[in-house]
C-alpha atoms as a PDB file:
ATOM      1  CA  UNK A   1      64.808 -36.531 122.845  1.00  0.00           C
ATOM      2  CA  UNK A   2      65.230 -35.817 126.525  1.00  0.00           C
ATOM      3  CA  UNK A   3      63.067 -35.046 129.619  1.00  0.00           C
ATOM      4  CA  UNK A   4      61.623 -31.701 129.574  1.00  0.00           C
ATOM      5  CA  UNK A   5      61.737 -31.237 125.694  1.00  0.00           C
ATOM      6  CA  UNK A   6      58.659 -31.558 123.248  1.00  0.00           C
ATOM      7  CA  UNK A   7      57.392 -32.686 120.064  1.00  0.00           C
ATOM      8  CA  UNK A   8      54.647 -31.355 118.154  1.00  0.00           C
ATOM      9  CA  UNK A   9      52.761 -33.246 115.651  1.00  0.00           C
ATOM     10  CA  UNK A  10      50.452 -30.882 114.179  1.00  0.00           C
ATOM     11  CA  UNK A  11      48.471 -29.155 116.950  1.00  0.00           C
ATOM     12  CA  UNK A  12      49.482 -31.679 119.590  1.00  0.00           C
ATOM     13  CA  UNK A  13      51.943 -31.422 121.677  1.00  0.00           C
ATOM     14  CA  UNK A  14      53.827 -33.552 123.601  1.00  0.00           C
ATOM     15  CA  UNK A  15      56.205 -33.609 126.321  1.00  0.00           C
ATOM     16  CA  UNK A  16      59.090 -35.962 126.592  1.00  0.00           C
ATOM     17  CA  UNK A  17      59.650 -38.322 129.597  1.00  0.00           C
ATOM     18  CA  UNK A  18      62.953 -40.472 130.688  1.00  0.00           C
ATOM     19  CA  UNK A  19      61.329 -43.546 131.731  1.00  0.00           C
ATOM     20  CA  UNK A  20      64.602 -45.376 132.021  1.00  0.00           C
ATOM     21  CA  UNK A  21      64.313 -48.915 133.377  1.00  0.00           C
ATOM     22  CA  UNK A  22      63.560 -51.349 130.159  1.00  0.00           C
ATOM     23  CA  UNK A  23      66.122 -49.694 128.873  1.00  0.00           C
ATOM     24  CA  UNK A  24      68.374 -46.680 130.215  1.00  0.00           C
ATOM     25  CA  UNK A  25      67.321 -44.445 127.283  1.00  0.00           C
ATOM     26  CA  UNK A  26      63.838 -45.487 127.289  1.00  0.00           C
ATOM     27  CA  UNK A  27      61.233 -42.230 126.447  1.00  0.00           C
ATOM     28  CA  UNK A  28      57.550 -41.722 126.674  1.00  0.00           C
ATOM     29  CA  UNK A  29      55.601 -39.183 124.377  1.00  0.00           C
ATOM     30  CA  UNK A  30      52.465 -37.549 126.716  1.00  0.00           C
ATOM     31  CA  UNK A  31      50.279 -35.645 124.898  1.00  0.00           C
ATOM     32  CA  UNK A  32      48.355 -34.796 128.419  1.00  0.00           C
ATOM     33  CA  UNK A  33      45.899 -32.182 126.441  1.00  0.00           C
ATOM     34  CA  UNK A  34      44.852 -35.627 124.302  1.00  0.00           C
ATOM     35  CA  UNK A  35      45.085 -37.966 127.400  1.00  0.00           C
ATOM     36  CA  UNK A  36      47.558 -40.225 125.133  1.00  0.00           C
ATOM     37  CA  UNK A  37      50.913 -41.431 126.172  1.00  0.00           C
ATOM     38  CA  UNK A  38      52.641 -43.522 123.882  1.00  0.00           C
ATOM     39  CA  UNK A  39      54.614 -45.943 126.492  1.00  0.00           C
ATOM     40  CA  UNK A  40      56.928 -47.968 124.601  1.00  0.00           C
ATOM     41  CA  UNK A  41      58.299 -50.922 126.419  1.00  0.00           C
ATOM     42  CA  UNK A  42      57.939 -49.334 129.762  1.00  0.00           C
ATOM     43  CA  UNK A  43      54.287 -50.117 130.469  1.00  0.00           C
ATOM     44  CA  UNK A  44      52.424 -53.125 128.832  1.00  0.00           C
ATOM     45  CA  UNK A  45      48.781 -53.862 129.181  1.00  0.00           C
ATOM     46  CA  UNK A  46      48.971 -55.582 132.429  1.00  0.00           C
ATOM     47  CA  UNK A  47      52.860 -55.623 132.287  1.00  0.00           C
ATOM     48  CA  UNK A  48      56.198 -54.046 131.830  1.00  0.00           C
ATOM     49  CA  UNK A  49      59.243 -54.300 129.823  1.00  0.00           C
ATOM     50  CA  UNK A  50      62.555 -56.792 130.962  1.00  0.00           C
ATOM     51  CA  UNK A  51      64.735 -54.917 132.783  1.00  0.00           C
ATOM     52  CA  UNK A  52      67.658 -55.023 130.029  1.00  0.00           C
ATOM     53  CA  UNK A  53      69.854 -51.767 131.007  1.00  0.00           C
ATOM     54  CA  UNK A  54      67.837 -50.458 133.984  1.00  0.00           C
ATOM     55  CA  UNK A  55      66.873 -51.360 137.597  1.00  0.00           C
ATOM     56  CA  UNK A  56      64.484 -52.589 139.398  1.00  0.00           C
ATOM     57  CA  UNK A  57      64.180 -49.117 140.908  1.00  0.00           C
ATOM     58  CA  UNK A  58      64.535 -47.333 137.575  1.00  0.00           C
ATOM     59  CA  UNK A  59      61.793 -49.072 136.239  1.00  0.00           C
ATOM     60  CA  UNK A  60      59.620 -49.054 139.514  1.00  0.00           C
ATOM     61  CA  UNK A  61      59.662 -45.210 139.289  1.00  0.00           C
ATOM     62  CA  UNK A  62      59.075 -45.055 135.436  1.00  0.00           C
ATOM     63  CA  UNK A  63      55.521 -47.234 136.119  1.00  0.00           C
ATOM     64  CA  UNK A  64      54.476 -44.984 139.129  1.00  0.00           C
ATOM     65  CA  UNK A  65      55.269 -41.934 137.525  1.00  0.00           C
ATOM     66  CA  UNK A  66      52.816 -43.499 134.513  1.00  0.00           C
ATOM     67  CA  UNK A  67      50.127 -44.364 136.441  1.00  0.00           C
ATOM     68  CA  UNK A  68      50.182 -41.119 137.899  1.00  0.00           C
ATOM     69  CA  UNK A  69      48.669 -39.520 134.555  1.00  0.00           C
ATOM     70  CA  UNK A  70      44.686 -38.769 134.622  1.00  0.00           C
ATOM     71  CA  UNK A  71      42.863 -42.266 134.647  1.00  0.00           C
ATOM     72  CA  UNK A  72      41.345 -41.402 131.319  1.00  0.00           C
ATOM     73  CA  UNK A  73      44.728 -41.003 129.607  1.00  0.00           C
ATOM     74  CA  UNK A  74      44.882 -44.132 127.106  1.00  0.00           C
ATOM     75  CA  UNK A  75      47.896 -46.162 126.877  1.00  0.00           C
ATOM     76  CA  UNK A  76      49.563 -46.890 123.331  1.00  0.00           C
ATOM     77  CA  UNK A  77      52.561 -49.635 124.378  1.00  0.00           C
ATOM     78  CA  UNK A  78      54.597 -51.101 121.765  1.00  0.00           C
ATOM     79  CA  UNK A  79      53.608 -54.057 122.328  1.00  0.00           C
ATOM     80  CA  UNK A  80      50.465 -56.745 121.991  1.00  0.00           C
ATOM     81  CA  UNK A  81      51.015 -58.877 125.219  1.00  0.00           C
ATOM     82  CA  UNK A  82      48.264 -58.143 126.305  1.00  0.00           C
ATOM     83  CA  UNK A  83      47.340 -61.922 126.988  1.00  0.00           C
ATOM     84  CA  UNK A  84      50.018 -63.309 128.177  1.00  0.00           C
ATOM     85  CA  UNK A  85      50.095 -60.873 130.539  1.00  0.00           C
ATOM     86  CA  UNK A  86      46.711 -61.641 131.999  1.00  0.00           C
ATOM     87  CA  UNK A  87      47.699 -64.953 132.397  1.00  0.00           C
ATOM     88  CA  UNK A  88      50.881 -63.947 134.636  1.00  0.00           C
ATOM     89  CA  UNK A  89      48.700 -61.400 136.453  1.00  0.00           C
ATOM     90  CA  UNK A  90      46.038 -64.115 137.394  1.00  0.00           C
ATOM     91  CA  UNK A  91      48.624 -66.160 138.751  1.00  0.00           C
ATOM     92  CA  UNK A  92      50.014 -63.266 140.620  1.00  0.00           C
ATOM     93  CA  UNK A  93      47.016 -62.012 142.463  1.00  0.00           C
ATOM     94  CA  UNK A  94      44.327 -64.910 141.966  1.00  0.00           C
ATOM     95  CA  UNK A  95      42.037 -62.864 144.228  1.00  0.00           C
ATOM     96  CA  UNK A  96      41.602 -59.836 142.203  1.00  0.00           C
ATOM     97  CA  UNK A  97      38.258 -59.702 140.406  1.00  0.00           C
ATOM     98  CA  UNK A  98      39.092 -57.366 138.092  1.00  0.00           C
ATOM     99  CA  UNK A  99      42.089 -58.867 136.530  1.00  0.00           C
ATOM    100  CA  UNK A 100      39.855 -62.458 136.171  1.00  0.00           C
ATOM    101  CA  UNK A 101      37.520 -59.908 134.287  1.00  0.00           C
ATOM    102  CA  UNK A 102      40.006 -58.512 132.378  1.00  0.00           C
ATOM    103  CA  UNK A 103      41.404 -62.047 131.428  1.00  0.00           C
ATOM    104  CA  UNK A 104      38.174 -63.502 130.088  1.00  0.00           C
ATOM    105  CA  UNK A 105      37.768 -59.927 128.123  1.00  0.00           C
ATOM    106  CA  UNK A 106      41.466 -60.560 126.430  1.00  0.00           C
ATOM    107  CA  UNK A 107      41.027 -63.894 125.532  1.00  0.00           C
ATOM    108  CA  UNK A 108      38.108 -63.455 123.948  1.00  0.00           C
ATOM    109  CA  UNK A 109      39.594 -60.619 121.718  1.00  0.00           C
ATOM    110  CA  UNK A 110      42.711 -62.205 121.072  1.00  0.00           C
ATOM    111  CA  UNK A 111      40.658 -65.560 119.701  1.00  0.00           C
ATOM    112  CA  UNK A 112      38.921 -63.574 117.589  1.00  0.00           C
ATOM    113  CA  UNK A 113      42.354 -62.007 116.550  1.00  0.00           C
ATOM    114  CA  UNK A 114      41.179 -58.521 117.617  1.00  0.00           C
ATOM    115  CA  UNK A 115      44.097 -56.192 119.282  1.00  0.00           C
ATOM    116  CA  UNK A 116      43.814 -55.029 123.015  1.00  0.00           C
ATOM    117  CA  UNK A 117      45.342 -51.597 123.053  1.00  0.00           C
ATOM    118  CA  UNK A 118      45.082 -49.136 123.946  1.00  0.00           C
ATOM    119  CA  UNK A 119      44.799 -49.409 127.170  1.00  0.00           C
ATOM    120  CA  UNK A 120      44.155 -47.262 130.208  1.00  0.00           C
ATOM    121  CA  UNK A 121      45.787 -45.770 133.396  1.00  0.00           C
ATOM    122  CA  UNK A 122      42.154 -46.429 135.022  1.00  0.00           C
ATOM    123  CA  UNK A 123      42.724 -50.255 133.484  1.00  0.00           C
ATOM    124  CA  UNK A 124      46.476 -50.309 134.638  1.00  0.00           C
ATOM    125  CA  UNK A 125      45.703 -49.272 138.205  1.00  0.00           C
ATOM    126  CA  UNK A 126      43.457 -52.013 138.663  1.00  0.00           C
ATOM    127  CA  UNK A 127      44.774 -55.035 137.008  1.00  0.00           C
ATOM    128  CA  UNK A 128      48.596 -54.333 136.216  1.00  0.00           C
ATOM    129  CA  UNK A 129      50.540 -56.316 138.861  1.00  0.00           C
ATOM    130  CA  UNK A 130      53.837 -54.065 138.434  1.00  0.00           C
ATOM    131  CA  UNK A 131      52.316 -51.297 138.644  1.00  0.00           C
ATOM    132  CA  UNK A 132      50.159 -52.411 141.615  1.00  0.00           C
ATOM    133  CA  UNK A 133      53.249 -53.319 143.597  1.00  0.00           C
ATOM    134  CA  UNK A 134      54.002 -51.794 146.627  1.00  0.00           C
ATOM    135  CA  UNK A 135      57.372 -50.972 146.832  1.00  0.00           C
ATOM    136  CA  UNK A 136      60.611 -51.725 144.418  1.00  0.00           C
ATOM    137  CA  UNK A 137      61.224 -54.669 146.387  1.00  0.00           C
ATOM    138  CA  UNK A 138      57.652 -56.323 145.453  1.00  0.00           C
ATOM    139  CA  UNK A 139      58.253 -55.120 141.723  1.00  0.00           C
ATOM    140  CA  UNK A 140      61.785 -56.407 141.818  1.00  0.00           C
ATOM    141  CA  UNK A 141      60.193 -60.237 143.440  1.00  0.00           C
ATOM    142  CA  UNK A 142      57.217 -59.846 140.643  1.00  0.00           C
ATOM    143  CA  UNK A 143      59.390 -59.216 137.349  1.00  0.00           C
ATOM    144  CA  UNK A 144      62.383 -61.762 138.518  1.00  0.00           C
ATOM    145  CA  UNK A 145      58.582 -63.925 138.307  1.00  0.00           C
ATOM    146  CA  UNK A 146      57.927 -62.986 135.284  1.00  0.00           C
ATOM    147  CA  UNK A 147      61.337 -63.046 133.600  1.00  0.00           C
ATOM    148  CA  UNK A 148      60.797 -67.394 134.743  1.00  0.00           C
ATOM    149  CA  UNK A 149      56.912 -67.766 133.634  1.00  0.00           C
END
C-alpha cells in the first residue's frame, strides 16, 4: 500500500495515506464516505506513536494532516492507551478542562475494564496534546516528555 492507492472492503472504500513518523512506512486506511480512519500507531487517543524510524517533523505532519479529517470521523488506533495518555496530557496542559473531563471519563471505563476507542477527531482536537501543539518544535519538546513519563 502507498499514498494515493485504495482498498475496498465490500462497498467501502478507502484511500491510503503515508503517515510516516512512528514508523517510515507507517499507513492510514480513510474511509471518508464512513467517517472512519483506522490510524495505527500514528494517532492514539490523546497520544501518538514513539518516533522509531521517523521525525519529529514526519510525525508532526502525519497528526495535522489527521486532525484535518471531518470532526465526526471516528478514530480506530491500534492501540488501548487511552489512560495513560490522559494522565500525560493532564500533566501537560493542567489548565485544559476538557482533557480533566476526558480523564475522569477514561478512568472510569478502564476500571470497569471497558475499552475507549474509538475515538474522535472532534475528541483529538480538544484533548490530544500532540496534536494540539503548535509547531514541530512544541511536538518535538512534548514527545521527548513523553518518551521520559
Amino acid at each position: 500500500m502507498k499514498e494515493g492507492g485504495h482498498v475496498q472492503i465490500g462497498d467501502h472504500v478507502a484511500e491510503v495515506w503515508e503517515v510516516p513518523g512512528h514508523t517510515l512506512g507507517h499507513v492510514a486506511l480513510v474511509f471518508r464516505d464512513d467517517r472512519i480512519a483506522f490510524v495505527g500507531d500514528t494517532m492514539f487517543a490523546m497520544g501518538c506513536g514513539r518516533l522509531f524510524e521517523g521525525t519529529p517533523e514526519q510525525m508532526f505532519a502525519s497528526l495535522q494532516r489527521i486532525a484535518a479529517l471531518p470532526p465526526d470521523t471516528k478514530l480506530y488506533p491500534a492501540h488501548e492507551y487511552t489512560l495513560s495518555n490522559a494522565r500525560f496530557a493532564a500533566d501537560a496542559e493542567p489548565g485544559n478542562e476538557a482533557i480533566a473531563e476526558r480523564l475522569r471519563h477514561v478512568e472510569r471505563e478502564r476500571a470497569a475494564d471497558r475499552i475507549t476507542l474509538p475515538t474522535s477527531v472532534a475528541d483529538e482536537t480538544a484533548t490530544n496534546p500532540f496534536v494540539r501543539a503548535a509547531d514541530v518544535d512544541d511536538f518535538a519538546r512534548l514527545r521527548a516528555w513523553k518518551d521520559r513519563y
